[in-house]
C-alpha atoms as a PDB file:
ATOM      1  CA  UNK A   1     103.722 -26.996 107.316  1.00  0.00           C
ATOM      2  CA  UNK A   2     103.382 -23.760 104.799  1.00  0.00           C
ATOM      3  CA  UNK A   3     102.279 -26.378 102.550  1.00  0.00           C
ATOM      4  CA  UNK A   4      99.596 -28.189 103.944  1.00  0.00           C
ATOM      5  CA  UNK A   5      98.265 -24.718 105.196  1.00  0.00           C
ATOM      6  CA  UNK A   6      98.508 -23.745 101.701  1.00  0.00           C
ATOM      7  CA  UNK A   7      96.535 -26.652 101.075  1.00  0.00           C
ATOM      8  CA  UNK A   8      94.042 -25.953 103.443  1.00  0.00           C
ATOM      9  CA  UNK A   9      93.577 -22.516 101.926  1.00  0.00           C
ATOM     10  CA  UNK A  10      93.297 -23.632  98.862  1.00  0.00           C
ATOM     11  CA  UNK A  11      90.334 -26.403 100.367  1.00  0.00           C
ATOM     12  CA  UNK A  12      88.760 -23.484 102.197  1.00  0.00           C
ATOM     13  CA  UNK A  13      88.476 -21.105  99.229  1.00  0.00           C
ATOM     14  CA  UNK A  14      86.965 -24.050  97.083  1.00  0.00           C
ATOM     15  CA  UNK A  15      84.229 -24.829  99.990  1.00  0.00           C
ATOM     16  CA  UNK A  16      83.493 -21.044  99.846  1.00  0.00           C
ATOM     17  CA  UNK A  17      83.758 -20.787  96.020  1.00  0.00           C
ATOM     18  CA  UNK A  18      81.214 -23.511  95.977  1.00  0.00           C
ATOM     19  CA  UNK A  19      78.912 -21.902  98.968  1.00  0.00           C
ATOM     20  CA  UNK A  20      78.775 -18.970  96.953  1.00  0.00           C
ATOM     21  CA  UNK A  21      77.951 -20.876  93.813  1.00  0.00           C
ATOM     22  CA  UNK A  22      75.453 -23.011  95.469  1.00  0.00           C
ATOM     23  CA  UNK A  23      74.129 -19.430  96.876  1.00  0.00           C
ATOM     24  CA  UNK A  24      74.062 -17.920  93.578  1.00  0.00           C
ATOM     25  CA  UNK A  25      72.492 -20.871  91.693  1.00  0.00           C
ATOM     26  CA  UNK A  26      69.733 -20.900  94.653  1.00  0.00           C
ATOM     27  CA  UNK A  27      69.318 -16.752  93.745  1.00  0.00           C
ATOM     28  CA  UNK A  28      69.836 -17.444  90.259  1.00  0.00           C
ATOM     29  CA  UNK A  29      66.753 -20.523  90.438  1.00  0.00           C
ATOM     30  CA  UNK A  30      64.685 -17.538  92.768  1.00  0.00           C
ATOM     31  CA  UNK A  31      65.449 -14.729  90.052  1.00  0.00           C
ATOM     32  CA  UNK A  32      64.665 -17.119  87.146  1.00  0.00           C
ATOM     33  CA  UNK A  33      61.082 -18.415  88.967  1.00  0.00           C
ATOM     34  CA  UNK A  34      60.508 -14.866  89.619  1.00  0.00           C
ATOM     35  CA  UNK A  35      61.431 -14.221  85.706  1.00  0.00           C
ATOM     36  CA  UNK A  36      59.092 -17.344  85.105  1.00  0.00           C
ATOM     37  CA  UNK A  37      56.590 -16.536  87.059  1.00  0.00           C
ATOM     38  CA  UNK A  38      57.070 -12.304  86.151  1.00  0.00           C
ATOM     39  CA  UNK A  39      56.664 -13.647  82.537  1.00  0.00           C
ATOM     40  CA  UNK A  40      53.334 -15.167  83.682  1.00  0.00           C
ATOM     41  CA  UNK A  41      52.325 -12.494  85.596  1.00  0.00           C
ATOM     42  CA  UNK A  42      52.877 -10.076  82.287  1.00  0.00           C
ATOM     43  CA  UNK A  43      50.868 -12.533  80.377  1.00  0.00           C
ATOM     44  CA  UNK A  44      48.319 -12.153  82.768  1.00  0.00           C
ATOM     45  CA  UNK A  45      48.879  -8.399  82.578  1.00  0.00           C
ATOM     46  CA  UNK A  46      48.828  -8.618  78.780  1.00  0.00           C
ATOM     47  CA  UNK A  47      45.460 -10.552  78.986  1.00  0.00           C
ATOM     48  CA  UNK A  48      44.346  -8.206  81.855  1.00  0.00           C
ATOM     49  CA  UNK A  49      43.122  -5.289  79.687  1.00  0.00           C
ATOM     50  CA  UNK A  50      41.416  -8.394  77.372  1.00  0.00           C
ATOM     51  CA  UNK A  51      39.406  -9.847  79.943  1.00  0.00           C
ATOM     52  CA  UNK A  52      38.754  -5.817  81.826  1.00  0.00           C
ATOM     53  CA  UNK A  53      37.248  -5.063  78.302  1.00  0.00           C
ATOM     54  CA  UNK A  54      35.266  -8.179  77.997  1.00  0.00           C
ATOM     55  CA  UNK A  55      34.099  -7.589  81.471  1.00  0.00           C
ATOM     56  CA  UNK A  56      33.364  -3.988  80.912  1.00  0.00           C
ATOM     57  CA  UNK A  57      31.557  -5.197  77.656  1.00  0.00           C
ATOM     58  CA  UNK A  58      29.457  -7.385  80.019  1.00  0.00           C
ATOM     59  CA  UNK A  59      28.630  -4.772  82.163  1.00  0.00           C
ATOM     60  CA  UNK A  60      26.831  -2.509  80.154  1.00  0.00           C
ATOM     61  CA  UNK A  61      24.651  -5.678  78.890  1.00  0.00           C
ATOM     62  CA  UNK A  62      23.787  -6.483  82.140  1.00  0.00           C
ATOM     63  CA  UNK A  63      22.748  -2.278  82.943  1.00  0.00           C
ATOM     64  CA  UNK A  64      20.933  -2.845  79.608  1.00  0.00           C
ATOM     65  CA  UNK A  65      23.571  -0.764  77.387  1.00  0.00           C
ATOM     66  CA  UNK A  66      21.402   1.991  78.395  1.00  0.00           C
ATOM     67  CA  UNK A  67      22.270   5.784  77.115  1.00  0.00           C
ATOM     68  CA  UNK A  68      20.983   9.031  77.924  1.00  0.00           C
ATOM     69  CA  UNK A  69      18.483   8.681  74.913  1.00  0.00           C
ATOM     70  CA  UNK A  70      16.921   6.061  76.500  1.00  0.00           C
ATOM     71  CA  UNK A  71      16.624   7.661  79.867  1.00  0.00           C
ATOM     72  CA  UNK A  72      15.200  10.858  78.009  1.00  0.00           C
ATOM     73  CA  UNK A  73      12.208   8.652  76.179  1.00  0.00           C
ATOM     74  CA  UNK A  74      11.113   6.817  79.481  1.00  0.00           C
ATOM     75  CA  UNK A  75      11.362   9.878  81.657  1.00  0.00           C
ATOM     76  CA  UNK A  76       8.863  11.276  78.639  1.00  0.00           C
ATOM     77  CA  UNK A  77       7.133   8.369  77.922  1.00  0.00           C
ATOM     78  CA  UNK A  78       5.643   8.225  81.631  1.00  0.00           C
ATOM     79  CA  UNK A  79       3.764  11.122  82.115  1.00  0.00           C
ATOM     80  CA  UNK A  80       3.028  10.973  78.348  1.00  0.00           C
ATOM     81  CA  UNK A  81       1.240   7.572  78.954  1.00  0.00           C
ATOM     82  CA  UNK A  82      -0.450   8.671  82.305  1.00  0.00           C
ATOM     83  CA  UNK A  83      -2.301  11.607  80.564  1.00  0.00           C
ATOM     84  CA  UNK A  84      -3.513   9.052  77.470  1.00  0.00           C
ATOM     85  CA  UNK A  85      -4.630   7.023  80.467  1.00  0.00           C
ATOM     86  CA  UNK A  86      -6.456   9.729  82.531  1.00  0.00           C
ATOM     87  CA  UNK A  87      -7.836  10.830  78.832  1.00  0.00           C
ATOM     88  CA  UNK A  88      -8.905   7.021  78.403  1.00  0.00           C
ATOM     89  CA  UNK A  89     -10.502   6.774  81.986  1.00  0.00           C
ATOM     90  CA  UNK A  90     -13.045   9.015  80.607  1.00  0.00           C
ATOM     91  CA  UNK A  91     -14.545   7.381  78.294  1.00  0.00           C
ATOM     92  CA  UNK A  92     -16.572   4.588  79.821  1.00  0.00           C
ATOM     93  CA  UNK A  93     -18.430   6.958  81.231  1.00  0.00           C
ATOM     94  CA  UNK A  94     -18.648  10.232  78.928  1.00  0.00           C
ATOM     95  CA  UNK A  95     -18.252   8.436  75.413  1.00  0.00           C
ATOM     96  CA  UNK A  96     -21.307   7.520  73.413  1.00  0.00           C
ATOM     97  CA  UNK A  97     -19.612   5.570  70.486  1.00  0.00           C
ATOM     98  CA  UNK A  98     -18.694   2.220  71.205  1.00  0.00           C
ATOM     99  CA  UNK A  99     -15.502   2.214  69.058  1.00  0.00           C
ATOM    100  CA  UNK A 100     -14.651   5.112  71.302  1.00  0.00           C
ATOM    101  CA  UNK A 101     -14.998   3.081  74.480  1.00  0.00           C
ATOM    102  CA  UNK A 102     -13.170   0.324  72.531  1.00  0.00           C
ATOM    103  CA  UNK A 103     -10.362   2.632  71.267  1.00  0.00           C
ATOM    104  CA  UNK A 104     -10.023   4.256  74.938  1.00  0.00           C
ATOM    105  CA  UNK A 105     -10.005   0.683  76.556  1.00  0.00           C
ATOM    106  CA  UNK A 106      -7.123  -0.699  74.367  1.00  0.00           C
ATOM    107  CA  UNK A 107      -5.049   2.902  74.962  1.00  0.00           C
ATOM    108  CA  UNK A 108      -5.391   1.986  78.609  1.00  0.00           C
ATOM    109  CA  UNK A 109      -4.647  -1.489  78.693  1.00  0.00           C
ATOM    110  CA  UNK A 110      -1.659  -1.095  76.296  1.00  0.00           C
ATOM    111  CA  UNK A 111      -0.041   2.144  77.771  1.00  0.00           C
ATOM    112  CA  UNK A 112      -0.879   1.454  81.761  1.00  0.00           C
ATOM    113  CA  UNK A 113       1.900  -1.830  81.478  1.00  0.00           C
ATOM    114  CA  UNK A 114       3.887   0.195  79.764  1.00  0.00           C
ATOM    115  CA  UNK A 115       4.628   3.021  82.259  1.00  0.00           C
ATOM    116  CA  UNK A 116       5.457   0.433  85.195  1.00  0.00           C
ATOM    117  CA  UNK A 117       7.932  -1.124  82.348  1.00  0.00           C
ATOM    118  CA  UNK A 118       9.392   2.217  81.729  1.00  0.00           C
ATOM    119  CA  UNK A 119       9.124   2.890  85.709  1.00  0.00           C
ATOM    120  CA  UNK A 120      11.317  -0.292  86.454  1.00  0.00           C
ATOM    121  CA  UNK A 121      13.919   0.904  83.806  1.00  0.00           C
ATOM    122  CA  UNK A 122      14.154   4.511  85.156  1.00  0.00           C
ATOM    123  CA  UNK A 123      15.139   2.651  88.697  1.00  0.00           C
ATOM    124  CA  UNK A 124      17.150  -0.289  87.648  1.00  0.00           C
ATOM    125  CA  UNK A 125      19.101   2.594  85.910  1.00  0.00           C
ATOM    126  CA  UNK A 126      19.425   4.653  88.951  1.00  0.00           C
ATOM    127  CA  UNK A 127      17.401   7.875  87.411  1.00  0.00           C
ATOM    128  CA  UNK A 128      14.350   9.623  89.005  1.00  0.00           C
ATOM    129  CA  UNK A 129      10.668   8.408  87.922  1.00  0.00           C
ATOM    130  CA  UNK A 130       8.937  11.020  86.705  1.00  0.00           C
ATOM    131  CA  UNK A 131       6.198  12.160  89.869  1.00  0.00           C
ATOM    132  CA  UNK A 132       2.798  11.841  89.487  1.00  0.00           C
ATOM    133  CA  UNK A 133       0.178  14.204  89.418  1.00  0.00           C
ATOM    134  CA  UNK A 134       0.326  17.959  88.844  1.00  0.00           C
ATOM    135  CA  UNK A 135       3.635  17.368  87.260  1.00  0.00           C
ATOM    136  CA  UNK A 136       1.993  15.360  84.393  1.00  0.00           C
ATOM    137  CA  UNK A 137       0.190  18.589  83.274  1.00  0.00           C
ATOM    138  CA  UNK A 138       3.194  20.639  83.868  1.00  0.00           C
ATOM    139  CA  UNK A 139       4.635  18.651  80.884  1.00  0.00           C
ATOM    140  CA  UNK A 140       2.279  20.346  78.493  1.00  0.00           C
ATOM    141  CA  UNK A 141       5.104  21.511  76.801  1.00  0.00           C
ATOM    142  CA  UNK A 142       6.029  18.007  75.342  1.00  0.00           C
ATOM    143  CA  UNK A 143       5.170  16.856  72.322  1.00  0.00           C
ATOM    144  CA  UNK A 144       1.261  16.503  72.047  1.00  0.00           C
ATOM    145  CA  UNK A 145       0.613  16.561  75.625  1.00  0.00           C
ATOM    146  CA  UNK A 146      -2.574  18.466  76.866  1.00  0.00           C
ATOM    147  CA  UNK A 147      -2.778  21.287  79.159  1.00  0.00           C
ATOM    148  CA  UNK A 148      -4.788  21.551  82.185  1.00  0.00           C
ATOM    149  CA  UNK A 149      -7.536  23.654  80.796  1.00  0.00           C
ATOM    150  CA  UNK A 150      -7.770  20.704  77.693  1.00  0.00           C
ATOM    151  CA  UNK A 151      -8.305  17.827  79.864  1.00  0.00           C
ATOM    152  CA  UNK A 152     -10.825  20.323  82.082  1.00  0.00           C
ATOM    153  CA  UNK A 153     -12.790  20.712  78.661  1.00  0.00           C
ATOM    154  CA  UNK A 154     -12.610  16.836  78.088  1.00  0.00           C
ATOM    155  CA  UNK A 155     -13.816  15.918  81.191  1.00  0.00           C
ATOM    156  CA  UNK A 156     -16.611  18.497  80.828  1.00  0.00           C
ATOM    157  CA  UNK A 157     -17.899  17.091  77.649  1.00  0.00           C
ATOM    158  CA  UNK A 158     -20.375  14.094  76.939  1.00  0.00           C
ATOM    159  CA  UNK A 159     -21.795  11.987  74.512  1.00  0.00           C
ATOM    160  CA  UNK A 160     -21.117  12.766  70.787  1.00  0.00           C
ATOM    161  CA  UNK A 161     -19.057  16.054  72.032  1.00  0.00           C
ATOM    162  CA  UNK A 162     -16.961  14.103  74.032  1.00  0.00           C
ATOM    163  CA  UNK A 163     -16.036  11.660  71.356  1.00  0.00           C
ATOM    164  CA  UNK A 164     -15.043  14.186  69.192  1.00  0.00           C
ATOM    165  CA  UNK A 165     -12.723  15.812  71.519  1.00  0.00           C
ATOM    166  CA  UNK A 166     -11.765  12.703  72.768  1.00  0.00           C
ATOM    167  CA  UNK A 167     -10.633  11.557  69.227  1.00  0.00           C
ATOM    168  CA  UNK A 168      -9.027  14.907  68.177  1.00  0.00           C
ATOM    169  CA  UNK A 169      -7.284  15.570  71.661  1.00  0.00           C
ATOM    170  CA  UNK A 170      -6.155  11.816  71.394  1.00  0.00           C
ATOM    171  CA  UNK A 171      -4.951  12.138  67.658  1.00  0.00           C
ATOM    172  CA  UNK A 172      -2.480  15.232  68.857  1.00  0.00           C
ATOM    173  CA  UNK A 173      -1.580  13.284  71.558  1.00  0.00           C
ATOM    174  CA  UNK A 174      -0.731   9.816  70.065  1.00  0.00           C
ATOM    175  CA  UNK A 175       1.324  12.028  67.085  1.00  0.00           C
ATOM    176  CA  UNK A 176       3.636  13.451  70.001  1.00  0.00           C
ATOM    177  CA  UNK A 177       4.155   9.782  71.244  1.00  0.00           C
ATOM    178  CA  UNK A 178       5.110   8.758  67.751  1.00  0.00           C
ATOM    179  CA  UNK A 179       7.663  11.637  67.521  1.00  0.00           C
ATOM    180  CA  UNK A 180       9.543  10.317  70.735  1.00  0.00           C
ATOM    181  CA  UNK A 181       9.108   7.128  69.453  1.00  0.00           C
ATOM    182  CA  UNK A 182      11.197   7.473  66.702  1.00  0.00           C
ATOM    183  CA  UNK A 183      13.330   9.406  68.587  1.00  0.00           C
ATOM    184  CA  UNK A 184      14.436   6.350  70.310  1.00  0.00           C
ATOM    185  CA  UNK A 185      14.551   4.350  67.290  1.00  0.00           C
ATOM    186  CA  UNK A 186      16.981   6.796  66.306  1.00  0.00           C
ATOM    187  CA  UNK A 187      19.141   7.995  69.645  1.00  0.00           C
ATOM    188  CA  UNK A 188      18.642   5.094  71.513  1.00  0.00           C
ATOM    189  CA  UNK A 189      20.644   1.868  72.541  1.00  0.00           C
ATOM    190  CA  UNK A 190      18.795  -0.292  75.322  1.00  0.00           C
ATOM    191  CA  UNK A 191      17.334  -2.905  72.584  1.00  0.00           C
ATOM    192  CA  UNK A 192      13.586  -3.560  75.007  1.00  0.00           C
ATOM    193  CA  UNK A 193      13.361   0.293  74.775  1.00  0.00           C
ATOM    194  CA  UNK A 194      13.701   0.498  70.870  1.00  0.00           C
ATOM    195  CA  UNK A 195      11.567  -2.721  70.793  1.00  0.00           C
ATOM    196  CA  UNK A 196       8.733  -0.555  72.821  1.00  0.00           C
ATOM    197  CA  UNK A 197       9.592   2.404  70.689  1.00  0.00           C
ATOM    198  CA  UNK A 198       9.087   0.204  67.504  1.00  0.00           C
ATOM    199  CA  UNK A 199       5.276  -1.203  68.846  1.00  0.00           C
ATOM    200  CA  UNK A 200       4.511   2.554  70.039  1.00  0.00           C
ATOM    201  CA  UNK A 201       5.063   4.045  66.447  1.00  0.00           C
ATOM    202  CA  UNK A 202       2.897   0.823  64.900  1.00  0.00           C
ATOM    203  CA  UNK A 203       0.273   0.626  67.355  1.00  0.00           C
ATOM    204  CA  UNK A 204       0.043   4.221  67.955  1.00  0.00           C
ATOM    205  CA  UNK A 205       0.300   5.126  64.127  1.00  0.00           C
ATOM    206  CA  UNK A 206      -3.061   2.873  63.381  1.00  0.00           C
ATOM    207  CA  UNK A 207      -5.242   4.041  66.218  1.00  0.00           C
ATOM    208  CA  UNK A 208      -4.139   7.709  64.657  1.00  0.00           C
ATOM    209  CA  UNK A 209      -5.631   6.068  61.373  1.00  0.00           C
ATOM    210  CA  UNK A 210      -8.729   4.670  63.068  1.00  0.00           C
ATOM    211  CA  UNK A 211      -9.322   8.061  64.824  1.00  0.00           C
ATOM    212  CA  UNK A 212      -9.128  10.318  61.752  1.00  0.00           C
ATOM    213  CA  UNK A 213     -11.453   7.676  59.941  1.00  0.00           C
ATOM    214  CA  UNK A 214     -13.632   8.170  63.028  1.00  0.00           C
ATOM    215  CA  UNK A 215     -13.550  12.183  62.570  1.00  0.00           C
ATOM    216  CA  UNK A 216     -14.047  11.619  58.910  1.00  0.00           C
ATOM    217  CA  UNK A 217     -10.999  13.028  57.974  1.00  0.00           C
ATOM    218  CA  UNK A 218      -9.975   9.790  55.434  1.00  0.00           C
END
C-alpha cells in the first residue's frame, strides 16, 4: 500500500514537474518573443533617430530651409520695392525722356511680382508682412530708401527736372537694394530667395549703369 502511494507520489510530482516545465517553456517562448520582438523593437529604436533626422531633414525643405536672414531680406525687400514702385508710378506722367519711362516701366514690372513673391514667403513662414503705407516711408532709415520730403520733391518735379531726380533718387535707391542683396547671398539659406537676391544684384546693378550713363556720369 506505502508503495503504490509512493508510486503515486512519485507520478504526481512528475505530472507537476512537467506542468511546471510546460509552464515555463510557454513563459520561456513569451519572454523569448518578447526578447525577439524587444530586439526588433530596439532596431526600430536604433533606426528611430535615423528616420526622425531624415524626417526633420525633410521638414525644413518643405518650410523652404528658411533662416532668419531670409526673413530679414523679404521683410526689407517689401517696402524697399513698394517705394521703387511708387517712384516708378511717376514717371509716365512727369518724365520727359523716353528711356526714363522705359527704365521706370521695367522697375515696376520687375519689382511689383516680386513683393507678392516675397509677401507669400513672409506668410508661408509664419512672419508679419511688412504694412503698407506710411510705414514704407518710416523705413527711410534702410539702405537707400527715400524720405517723405524726397518723394514730395519727386512728385513735384517735371519734365527734364524730374528725370534727373528720378535717375539720381533711383541710383541711391537701387545701390541700397544691391547691398541687401548680397546680404542674402551671403546670410541666407532659402535657395528661391538667394536666386531673387542673385537677379536683384544683376538686374539692379545694370539699370545703376544705364542711369549713371543717363546722368552722364560714365
Amino acid at each position: 500500500m506505502t508503495s503504490k502511494r509512493s508510486l503515486f507520489r512519485r507520478a504526481a510530482a512528475a505530472v507537476s514537474a512537467g506542468a511546471a516545465a510546460v509552464v515555463l517553456a510557454a513563459c520561456g517562448g513569451a519572454d523569448s518573443t518578447s526578447a525577439h520582438d524587444g530586439g526588433h523593437g530596439a532596431a526600430s529604436a536604433a533606426a528611430s533617430p535615423s528616420a526622425t533626422a531624415s524626417a526633420q531633414a525633410q521638414a525644413p525643405a518643405a518650410q523652404g530651409q528658411h533662416n532668419a536672414a531670409d526673413a530679414a531680406f523679404a521683410k526689407g525687400m517689401i517696402p524697399h520695392h513698394r517705394q521703387a514702385v511708387e517712384m516708378a508710378d511717376l514717371a509716365p506722367s512727369r518724365a520727359r525722356s523716353a528711356e526714363v519711362k522705359k527704365l521706370a516701366e521695367d522697375i515696376r514690372k520687375a519689382q511689383d511680382p516680386e513683393i507678392k513673391t516675397l509677401s507669400g514667403w513672409l506668410a508661408s513662414w509664419g512672419e508679419q508682412v511688412p504694412a503698407e503705407g506710411a510705414m514704407d516711408h518710416s523705413a527711410h532709415g534702410m539702405s537707400g530708401m527715400m524720405t517723405a520730403e524726397q518723394m514730395d520733391r519727386l512728385k513735384s518735379a517735371s519734365g527734364a527736372a524730374f528725370d534727373t531726380a528720378f535717375m539720381e533718387l533711383m541710383v541711391e535707391h537701387h545701390e541700397g537694394a544691391v547691398a541687401m542683396a548680397k546680404t542674402e547671398q551671403a546670410q541666407g539659406a532659402f535657395p528661391a530667395a538667394k536666386a531673387m537676391a542673385d537677379a536683384i544684384v544683376t538686374s539692379q546693378s545694370a539699370e545703376i549703369a544705364q542711369m549713371n550713363k543717363l546722368l552722364g556720369k560714365g
